[in-house]
C-alpha atoms as a PDB file:
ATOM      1  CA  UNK A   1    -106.160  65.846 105.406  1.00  0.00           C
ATOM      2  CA  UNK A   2    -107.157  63.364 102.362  1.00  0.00           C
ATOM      3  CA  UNK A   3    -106.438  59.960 102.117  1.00  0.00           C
ATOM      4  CA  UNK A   4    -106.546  57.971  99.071  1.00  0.00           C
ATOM      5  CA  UNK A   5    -106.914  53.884  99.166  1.00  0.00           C
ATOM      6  CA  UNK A   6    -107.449  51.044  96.183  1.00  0.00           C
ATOM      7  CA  UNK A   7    -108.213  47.456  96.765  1.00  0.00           C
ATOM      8  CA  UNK A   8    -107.851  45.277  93.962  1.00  0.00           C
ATOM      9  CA  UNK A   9    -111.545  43.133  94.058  1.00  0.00           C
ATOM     10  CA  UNK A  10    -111.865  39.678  92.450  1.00  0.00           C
ATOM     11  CA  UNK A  11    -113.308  41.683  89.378  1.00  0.00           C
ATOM     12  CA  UNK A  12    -112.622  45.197  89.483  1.00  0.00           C
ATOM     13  CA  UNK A  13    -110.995  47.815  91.373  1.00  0.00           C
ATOM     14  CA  UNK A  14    -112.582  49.955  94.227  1.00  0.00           C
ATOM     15  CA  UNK A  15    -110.247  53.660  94.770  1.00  0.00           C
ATOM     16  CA  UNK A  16    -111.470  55.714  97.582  1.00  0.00           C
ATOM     17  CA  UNK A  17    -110.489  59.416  98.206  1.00  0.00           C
ATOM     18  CA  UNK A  18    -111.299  60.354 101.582  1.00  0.00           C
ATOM     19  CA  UNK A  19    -110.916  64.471 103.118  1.00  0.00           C
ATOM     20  CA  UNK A  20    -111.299  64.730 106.473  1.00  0.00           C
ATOM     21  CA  UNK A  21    -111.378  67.749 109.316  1.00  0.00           C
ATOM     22  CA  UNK A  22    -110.709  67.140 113.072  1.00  0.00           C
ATOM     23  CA  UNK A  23    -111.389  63.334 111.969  1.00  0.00           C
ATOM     24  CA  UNK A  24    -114.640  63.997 110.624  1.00  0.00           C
ATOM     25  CA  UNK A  25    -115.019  63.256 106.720  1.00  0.00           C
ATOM     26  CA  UNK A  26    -115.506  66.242 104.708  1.00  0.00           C
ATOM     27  CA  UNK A  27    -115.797  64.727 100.859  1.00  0.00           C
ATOM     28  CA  UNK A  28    -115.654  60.930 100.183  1.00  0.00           C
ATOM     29  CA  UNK A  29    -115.078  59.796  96.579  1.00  0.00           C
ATOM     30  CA  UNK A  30    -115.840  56.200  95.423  1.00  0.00           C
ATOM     31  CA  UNK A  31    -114.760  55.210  91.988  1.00  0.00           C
ATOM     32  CA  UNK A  32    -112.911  52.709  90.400  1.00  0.00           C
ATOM     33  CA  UNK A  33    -113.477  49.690  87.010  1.00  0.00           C
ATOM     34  CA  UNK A  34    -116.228  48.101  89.155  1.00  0.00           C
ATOM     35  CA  UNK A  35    -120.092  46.850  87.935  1.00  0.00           C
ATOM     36  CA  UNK A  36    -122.368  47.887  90.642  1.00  0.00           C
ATOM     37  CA  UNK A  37    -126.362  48.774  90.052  1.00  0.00           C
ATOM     38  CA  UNK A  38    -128.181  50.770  90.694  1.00  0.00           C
ATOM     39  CA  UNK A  39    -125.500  53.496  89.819  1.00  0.00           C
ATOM     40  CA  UNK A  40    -126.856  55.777  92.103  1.00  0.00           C
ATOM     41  CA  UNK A  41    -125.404  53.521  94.836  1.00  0.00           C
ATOM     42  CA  UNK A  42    -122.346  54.738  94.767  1.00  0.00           C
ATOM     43  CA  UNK A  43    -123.336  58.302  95.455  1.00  0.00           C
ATOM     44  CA  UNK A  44    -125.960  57.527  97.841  1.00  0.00           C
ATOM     45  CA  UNK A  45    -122.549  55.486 100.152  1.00  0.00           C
ATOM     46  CA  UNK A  46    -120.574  58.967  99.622  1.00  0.00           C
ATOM     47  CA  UNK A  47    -123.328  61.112 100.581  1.00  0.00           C
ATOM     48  CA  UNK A  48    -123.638  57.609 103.951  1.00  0.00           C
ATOM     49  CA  UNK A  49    -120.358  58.901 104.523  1.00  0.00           C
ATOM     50  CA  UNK A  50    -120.009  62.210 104.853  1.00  0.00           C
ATOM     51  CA  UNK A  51    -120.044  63.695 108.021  1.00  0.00           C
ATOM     52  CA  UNK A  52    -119.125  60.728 109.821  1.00  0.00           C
ATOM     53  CA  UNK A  53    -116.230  60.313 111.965  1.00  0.00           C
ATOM     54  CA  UNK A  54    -113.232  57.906 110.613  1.00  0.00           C
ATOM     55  CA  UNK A  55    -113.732  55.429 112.803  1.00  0.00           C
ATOM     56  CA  UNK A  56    -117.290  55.020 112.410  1.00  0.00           C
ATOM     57  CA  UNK A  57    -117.096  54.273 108.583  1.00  0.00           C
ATOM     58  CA  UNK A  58    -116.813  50.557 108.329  1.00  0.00           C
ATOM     59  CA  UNK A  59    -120.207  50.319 110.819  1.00  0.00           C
ATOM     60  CA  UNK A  60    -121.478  52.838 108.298  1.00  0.00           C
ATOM     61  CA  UNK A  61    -120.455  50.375 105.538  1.00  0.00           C
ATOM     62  CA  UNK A  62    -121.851  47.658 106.973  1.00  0.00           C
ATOM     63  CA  UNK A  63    -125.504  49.585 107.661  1.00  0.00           C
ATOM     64  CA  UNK A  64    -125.431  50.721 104.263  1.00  0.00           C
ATOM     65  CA  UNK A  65    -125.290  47.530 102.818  1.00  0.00           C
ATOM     66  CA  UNK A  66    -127.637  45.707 104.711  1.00  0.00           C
ATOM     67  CA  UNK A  67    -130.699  48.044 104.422  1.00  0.00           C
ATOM     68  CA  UNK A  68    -130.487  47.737 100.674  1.00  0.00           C
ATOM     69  CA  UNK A  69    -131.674  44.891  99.152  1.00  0.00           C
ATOM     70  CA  UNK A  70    -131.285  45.635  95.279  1.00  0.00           C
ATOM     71  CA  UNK A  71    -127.924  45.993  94.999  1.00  0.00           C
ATOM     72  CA  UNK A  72    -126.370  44.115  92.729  1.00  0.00           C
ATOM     73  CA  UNK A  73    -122.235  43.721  92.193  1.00  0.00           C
ATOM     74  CA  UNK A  74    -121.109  40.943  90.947  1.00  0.00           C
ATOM     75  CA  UNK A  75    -117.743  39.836  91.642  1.00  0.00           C
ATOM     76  CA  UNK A  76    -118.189  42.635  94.555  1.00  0.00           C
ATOM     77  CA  UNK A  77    -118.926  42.202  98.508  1.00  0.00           C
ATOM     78  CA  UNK A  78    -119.235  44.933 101.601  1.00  0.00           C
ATOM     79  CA  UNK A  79    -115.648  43.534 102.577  1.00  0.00           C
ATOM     80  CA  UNK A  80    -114.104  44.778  99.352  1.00  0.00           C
ATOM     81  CA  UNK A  81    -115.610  48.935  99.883  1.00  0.00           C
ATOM     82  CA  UNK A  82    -114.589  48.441 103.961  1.00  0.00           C
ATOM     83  CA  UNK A  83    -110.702  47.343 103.226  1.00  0.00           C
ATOM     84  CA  UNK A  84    -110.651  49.848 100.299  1.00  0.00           C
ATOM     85  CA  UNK A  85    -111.487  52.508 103.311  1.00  0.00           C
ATOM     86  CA  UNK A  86    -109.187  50.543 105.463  1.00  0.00           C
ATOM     87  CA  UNK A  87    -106.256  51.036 102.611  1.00  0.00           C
ATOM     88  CA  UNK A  88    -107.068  54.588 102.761  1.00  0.00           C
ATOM     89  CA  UNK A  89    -106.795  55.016 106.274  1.00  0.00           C
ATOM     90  CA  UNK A  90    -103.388  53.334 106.323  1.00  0.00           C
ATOM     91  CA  UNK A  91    -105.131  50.773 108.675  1.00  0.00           C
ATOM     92  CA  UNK A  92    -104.424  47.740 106.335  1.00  0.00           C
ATOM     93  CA  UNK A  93    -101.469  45.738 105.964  1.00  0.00           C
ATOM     94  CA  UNK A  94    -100.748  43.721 102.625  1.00  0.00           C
END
């Protein structure tokens, strides 16, 4: 199955395409009109991702984020990538 979710950031907007097996993510695609450095970051999340069941994804998120320590995104926070996922996941309510 493949989700898709957008949150519209302070600065920026954060689209997530999510496919999933058996609820285990199969492909995860992060892109979007956001500033984030290094640009590898964003591949290095999808590749976080992968493999991971649904529900686990906001932990994985989280653990992500707070090993890495030169990541900058202005304008950006954790929160912004988790309810993008959330969005996608139809687990968010506007």
């Amino acid at each position: 199955m493949r989700y898709l979710g957008e949150h519209k950031a302070r600065k920026g907007l954060i689209r997530v395409e999510i496919e999933e097996r058996d609820g285990i993510v199969e492909d995860v695609k992060i892109t979007g009109d956001f500033f984030i450095y290094p640009e590898s970051v964003v591949d290095e999340l999808e590749n976080a991702l992968k493999g991971r069941k649904l529900k686990e994804l906001e932990a994985v998120v989280d653990d992500f984020f707070s090993m890495r320590h030169d990541i900058e995104m202005p304008y950006l926070n954790v929160e912004d990538f988790k309810l993008a996922i959330k969005k996608a996941l139809g687990e968010w309510n506007e």
